[in-house]
N, C-alpha and C. Protein backbone atom coordinates (compact mmCIF):
# COMPACT_ATOMS: atom_id res chain seq x y z
N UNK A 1 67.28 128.16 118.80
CA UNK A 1 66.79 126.84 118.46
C UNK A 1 66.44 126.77 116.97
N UNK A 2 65.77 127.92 116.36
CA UNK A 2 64.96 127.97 115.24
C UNK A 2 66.69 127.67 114.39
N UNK A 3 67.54 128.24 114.61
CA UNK A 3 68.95 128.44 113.98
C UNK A 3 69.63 127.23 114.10
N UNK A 4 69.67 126.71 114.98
CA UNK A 4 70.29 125.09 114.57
C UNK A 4 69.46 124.39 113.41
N UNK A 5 68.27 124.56 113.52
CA UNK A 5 67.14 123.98 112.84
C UNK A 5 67.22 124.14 111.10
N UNK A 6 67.44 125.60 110.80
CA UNK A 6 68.18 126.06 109.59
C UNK A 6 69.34 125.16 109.44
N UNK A 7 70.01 125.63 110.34
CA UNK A 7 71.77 124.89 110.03
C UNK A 7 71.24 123.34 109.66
N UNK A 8 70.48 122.69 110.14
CA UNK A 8 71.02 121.49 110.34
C UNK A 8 70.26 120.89 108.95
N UNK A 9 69.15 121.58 108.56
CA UNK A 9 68.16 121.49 107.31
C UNK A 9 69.00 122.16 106.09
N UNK A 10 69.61 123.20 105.73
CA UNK A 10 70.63 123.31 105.27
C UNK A 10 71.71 122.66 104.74
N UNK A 11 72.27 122.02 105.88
CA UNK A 11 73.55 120.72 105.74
C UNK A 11 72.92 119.94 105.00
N UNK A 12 71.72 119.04 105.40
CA UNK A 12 71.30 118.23 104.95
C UNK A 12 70.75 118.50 103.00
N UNK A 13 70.83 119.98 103.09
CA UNK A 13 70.68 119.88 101.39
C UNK A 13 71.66 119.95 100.92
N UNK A 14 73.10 120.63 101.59
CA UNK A 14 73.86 120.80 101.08
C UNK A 14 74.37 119.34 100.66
N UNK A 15 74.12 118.17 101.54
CA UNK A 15 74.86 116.95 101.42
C UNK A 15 73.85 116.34 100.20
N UNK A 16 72.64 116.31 100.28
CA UNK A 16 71.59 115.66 99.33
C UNK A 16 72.13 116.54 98.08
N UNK A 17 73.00 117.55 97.73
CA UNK A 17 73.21 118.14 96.01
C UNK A 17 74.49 117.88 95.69
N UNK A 18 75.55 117.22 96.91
CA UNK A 18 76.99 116.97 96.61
C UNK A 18 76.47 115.64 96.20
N UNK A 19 75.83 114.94 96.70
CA UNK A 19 75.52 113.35 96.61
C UNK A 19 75.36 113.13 95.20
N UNK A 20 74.30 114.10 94.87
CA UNK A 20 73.86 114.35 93.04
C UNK A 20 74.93 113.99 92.35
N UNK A 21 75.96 115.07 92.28
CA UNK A 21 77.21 115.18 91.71
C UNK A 21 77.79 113.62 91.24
N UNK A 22 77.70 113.06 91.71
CA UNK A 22 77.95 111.36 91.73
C UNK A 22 77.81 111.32 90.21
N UNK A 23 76.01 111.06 90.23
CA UNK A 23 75.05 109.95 89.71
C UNK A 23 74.67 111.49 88.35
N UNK A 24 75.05 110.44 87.00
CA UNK A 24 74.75 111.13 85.66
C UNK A 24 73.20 111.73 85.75
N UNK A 25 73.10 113.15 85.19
CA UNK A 25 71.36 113.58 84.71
C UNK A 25 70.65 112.31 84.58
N UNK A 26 69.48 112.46 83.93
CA UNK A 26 68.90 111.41 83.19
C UNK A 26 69.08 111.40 82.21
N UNK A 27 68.86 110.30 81.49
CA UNK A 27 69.18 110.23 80.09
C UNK A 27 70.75 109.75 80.07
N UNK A 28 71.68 109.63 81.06
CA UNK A 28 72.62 109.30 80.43
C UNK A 28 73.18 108.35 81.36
N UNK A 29 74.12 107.53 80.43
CA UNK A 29 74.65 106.33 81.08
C UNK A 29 75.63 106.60 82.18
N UNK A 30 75.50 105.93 83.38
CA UNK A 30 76.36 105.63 83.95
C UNK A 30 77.90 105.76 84.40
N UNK A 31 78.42 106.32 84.96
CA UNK A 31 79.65 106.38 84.61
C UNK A 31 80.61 104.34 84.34
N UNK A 32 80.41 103.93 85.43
CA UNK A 32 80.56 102.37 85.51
C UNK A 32 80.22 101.64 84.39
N UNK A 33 78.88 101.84 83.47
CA UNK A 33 78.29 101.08 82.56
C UNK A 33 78.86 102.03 81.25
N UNK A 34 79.20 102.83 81.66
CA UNK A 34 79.78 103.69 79.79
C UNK A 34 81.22 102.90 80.36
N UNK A 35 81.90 102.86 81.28
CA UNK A 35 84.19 102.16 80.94
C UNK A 35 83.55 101.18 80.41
N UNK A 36 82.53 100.45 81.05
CA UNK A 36 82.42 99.12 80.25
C UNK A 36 82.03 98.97 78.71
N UNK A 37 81.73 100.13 78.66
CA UNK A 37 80.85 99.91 76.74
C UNK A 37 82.31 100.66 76.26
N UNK A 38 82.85 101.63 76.74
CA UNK A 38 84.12 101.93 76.09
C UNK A 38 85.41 101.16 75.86
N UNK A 39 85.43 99.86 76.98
CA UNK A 39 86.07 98.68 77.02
C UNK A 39 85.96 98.28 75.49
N UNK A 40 84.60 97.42 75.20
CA UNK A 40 83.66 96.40 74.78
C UNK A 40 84.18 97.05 72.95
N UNK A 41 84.32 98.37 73.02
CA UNK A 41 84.34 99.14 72.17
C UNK A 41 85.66 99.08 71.27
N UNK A 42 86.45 99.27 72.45
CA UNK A 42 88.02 99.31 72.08
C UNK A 42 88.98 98.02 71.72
N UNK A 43 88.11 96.81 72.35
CA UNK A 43 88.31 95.35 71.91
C UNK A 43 87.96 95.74 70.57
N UNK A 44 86.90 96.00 70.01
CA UNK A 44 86.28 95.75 68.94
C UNK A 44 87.03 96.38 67.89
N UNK A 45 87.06 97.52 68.45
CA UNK A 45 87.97 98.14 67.33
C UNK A 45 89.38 98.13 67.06
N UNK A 46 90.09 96.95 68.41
CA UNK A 46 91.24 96.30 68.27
C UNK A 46 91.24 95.09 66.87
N UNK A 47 90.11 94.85 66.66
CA UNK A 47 89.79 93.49 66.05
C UNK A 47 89.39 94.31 64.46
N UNK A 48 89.05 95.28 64.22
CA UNK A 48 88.17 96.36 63.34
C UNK A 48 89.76 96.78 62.85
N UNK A 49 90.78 96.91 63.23
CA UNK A 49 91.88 97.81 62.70
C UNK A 49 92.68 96.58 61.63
N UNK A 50 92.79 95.61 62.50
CA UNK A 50 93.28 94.08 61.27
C UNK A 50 92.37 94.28 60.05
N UNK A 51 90.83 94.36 59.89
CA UNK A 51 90.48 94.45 58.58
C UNK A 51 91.08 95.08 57.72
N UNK A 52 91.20 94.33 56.47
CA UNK A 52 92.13 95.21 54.84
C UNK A 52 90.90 95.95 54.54
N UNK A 53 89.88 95.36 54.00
CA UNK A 53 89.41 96.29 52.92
C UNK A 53 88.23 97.01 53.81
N UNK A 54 87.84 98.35 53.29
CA UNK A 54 87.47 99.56 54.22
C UNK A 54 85.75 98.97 54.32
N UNK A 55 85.52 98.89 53.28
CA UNK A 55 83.98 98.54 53.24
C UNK A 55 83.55 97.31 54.15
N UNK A 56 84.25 96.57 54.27
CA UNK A 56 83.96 95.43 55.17
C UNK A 56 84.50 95.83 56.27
N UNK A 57 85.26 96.53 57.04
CA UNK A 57 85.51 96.92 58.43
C UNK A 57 84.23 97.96 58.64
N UNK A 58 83.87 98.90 57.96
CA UNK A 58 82.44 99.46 57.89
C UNK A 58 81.44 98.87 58.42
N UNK A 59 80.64 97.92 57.43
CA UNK A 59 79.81 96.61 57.49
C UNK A 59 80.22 96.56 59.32
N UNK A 60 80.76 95.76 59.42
CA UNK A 60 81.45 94.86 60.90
C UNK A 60 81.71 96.18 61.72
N UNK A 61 81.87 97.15 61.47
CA UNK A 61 82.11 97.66 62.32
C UNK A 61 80.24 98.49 63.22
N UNK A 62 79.61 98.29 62.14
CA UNK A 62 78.18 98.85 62.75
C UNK A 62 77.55 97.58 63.52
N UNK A 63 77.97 96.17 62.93
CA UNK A 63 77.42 95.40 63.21
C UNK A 63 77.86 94.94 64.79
N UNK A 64 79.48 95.24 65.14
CA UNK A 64 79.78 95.07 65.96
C UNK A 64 79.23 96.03 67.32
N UNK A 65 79.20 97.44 66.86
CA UNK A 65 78.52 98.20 67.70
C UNK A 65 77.58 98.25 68.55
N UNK A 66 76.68 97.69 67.01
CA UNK A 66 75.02 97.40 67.82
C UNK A 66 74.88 96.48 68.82
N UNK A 67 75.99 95.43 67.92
CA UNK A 67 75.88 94.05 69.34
C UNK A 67 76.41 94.97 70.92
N UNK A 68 77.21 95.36 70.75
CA UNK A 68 77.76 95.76 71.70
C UNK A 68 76.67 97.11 72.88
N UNK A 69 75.75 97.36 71.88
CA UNK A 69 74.75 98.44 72.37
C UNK A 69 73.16 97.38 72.81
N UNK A 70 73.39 96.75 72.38
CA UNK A 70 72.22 95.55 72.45
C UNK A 70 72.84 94.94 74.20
N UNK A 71 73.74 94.21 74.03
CA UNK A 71 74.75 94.10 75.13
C UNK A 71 74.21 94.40 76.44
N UNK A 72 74.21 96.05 76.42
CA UNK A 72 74.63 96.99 77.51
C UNK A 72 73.03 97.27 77.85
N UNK A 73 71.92 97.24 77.13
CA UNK A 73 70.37 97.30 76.78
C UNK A 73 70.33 99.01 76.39
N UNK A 74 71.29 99.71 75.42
CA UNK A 74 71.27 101.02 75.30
C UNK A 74 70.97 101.40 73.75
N UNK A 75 70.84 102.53 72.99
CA UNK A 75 71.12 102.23 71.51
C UNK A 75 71.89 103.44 71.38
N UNK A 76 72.22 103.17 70.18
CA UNK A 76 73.12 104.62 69.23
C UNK A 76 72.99 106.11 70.38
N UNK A 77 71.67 106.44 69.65
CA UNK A 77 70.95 107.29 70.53
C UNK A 77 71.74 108.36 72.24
N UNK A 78 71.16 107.40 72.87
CA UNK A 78 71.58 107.26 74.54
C UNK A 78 73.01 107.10 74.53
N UNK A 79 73.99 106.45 73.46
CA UNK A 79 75.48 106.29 73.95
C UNK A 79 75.78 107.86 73.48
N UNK A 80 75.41 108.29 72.24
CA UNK A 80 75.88 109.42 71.84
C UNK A 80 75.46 110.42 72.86
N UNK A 81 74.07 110.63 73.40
CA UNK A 81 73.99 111.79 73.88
C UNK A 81 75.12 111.79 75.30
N UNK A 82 75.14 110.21 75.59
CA UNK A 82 75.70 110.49 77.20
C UNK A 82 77.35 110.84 76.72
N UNK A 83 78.25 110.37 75.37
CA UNK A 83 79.24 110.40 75.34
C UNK A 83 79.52 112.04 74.89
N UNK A 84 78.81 112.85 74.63
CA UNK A 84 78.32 114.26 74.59
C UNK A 84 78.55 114.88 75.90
N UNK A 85 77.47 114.47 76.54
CA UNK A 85 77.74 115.00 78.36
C UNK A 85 79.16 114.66 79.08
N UNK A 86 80.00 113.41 78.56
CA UNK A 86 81.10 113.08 79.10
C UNK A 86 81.98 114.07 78.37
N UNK A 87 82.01 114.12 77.70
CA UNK A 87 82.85 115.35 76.88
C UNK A 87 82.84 116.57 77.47
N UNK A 88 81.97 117.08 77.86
CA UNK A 88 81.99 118.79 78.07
C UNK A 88 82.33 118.08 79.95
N UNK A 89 82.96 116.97 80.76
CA UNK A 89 82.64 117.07 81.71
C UNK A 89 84.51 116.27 81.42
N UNK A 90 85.15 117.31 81.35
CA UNK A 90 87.05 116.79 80.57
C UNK A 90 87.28 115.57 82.03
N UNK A 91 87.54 115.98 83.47
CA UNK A 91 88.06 115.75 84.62
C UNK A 91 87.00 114.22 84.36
N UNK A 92 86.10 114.39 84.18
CA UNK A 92 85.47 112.53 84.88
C UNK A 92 85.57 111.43 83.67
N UNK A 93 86.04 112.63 82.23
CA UNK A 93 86.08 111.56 81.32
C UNK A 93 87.63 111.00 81.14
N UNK A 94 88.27 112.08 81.77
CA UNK A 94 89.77 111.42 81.68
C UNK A 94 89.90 110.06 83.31
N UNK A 95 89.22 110.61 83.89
CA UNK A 95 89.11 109.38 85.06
C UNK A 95 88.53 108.19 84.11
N UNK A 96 88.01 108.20 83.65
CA UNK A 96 86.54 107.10 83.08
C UNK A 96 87.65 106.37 82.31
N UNK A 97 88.67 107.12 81.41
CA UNK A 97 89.28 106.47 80.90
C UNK A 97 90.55 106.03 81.40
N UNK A 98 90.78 106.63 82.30
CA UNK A 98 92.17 106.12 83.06
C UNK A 98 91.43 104.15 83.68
N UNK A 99 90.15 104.08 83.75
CA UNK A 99 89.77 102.90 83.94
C UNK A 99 89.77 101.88 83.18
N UNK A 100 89.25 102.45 81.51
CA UNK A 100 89.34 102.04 80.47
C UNK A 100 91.05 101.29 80.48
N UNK A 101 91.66 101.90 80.38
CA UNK A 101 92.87 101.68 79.92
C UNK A 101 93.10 100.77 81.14
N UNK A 102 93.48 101.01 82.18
CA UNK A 102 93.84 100.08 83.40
C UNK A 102 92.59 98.60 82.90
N UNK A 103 91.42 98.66 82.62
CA UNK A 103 91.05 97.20 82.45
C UNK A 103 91.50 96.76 81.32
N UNK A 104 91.89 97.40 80.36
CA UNK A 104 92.30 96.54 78.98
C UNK A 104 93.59 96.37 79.14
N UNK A 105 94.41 96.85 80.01
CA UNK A 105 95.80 95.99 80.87
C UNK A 105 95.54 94.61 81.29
N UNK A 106 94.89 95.20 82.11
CA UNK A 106 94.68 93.59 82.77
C UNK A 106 93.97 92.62 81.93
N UNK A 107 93.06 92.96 80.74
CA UNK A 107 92.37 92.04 80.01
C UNK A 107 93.77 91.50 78.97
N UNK A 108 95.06 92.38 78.77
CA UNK A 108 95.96 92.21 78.39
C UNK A 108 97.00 90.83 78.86
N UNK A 109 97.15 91.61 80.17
CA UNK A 109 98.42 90.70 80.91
C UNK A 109 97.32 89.21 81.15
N UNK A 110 96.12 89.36 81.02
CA UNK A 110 95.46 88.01 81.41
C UNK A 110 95.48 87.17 80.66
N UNK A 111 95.68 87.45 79.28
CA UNK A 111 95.69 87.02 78.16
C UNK A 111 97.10 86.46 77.29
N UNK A 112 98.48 87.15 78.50
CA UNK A 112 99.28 86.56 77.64
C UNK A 112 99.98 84.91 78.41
N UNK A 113 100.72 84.53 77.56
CA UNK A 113 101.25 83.06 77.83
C UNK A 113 101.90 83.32 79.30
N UNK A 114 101.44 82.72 80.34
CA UNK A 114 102.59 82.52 81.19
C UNK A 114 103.54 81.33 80.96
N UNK A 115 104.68 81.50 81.40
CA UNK A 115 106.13 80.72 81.49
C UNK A 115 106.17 79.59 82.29
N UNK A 116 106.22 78.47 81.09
CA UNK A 116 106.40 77.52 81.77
C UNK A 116 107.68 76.79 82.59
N UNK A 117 107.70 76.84 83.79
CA UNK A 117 108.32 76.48 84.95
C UNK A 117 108.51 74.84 85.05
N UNK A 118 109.84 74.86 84.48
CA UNK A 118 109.94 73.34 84.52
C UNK A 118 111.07 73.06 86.10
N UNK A 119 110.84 71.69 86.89
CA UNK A 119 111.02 72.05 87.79
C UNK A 119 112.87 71.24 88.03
N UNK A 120 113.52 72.07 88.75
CA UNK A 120 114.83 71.84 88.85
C UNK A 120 114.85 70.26 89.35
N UNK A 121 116.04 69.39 88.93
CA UNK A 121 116.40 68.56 89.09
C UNK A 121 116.79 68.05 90.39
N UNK A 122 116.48 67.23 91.24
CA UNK A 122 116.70 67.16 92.46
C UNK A 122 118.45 66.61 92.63
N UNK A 123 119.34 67.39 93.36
CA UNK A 123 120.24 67.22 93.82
C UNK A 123 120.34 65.95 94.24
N UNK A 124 121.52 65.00 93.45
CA UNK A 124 122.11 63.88 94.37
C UNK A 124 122.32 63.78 95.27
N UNK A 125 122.26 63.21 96.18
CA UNK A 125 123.23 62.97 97.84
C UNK A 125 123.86 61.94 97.68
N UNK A 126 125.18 62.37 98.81
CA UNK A 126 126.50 61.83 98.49
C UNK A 126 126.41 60.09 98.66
N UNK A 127 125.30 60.24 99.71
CA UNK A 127 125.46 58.29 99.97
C UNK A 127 124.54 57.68 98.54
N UNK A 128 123.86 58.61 97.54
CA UNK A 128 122.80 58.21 96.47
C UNK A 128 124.33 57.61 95.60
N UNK A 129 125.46 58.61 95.62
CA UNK A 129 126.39 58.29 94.48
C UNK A 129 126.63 57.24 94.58
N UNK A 130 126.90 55.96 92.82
CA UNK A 130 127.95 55.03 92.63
C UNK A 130 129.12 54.81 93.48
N UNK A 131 129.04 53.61 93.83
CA UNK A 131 130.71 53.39 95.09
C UNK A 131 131.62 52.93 93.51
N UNK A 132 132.88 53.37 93.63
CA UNK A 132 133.91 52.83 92.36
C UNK A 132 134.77 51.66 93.18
């Protein structure tokens, strides 16, 4: 009896430290809330690469950041240390970004012109035709 009792107290930690595995230490963001700031990021610096002159993509480019860290309610700080922990962790940051990339597809294809469909001409019928 005492031995199921082990076993079954056991399992139950074993499942309460796989569960862990999930959910980031403290101190660091999210996996869900960092694709999104790496999104937010990569717009920005889609928009940051058109700038000519270096000093003004600089400027705009801190300014854009912060907004973007203001945004998320995080600062400098907290993105760096967690983008630190995503680094030494290769397997969840290449997932993280396989998300990245799959949403800035779709923020892509959402964004371009669809084709306008003009609609075919309705076929005459024979009794519609002119009598000669």
């Amino acid at each position: 009896m005492l031995n199921k009792k082990l076993s079954a107290l056991f399992g139950v930690f074993i499942f309460f430290i796989s569960c862990q595995g999930e959910k980031a230490p403290a101190g660091i963001i999210e996996k869900d809330k960092m694709i999104e700031i790496f999104v937010d990021m990569h717009i920005s610096d889609s928009y940051l690469y058109q700038v000519q002159n270096t000093d003004t993509m600089l400027m705009q480019a801190k300014s854009r950041y912060n907004y973007i860290f203001k945004k998320h309610a995080i600062d400098s700080a907290k993105f760096s240390k967690s983008l630190n922990y995503y680094s030494l962790q290769p397997k969840e940051l290449d997932e993280m970004y396989q998300k990245v990339i799959d949403s800035l597809e779709g923020l892509e294809k959402s964004l371009q012109p669809k084709p306008i469909i003009k609609p075919k001409p309705k076929a005459k019928k024979v009794n519609d035709l002119p009598l000669k």
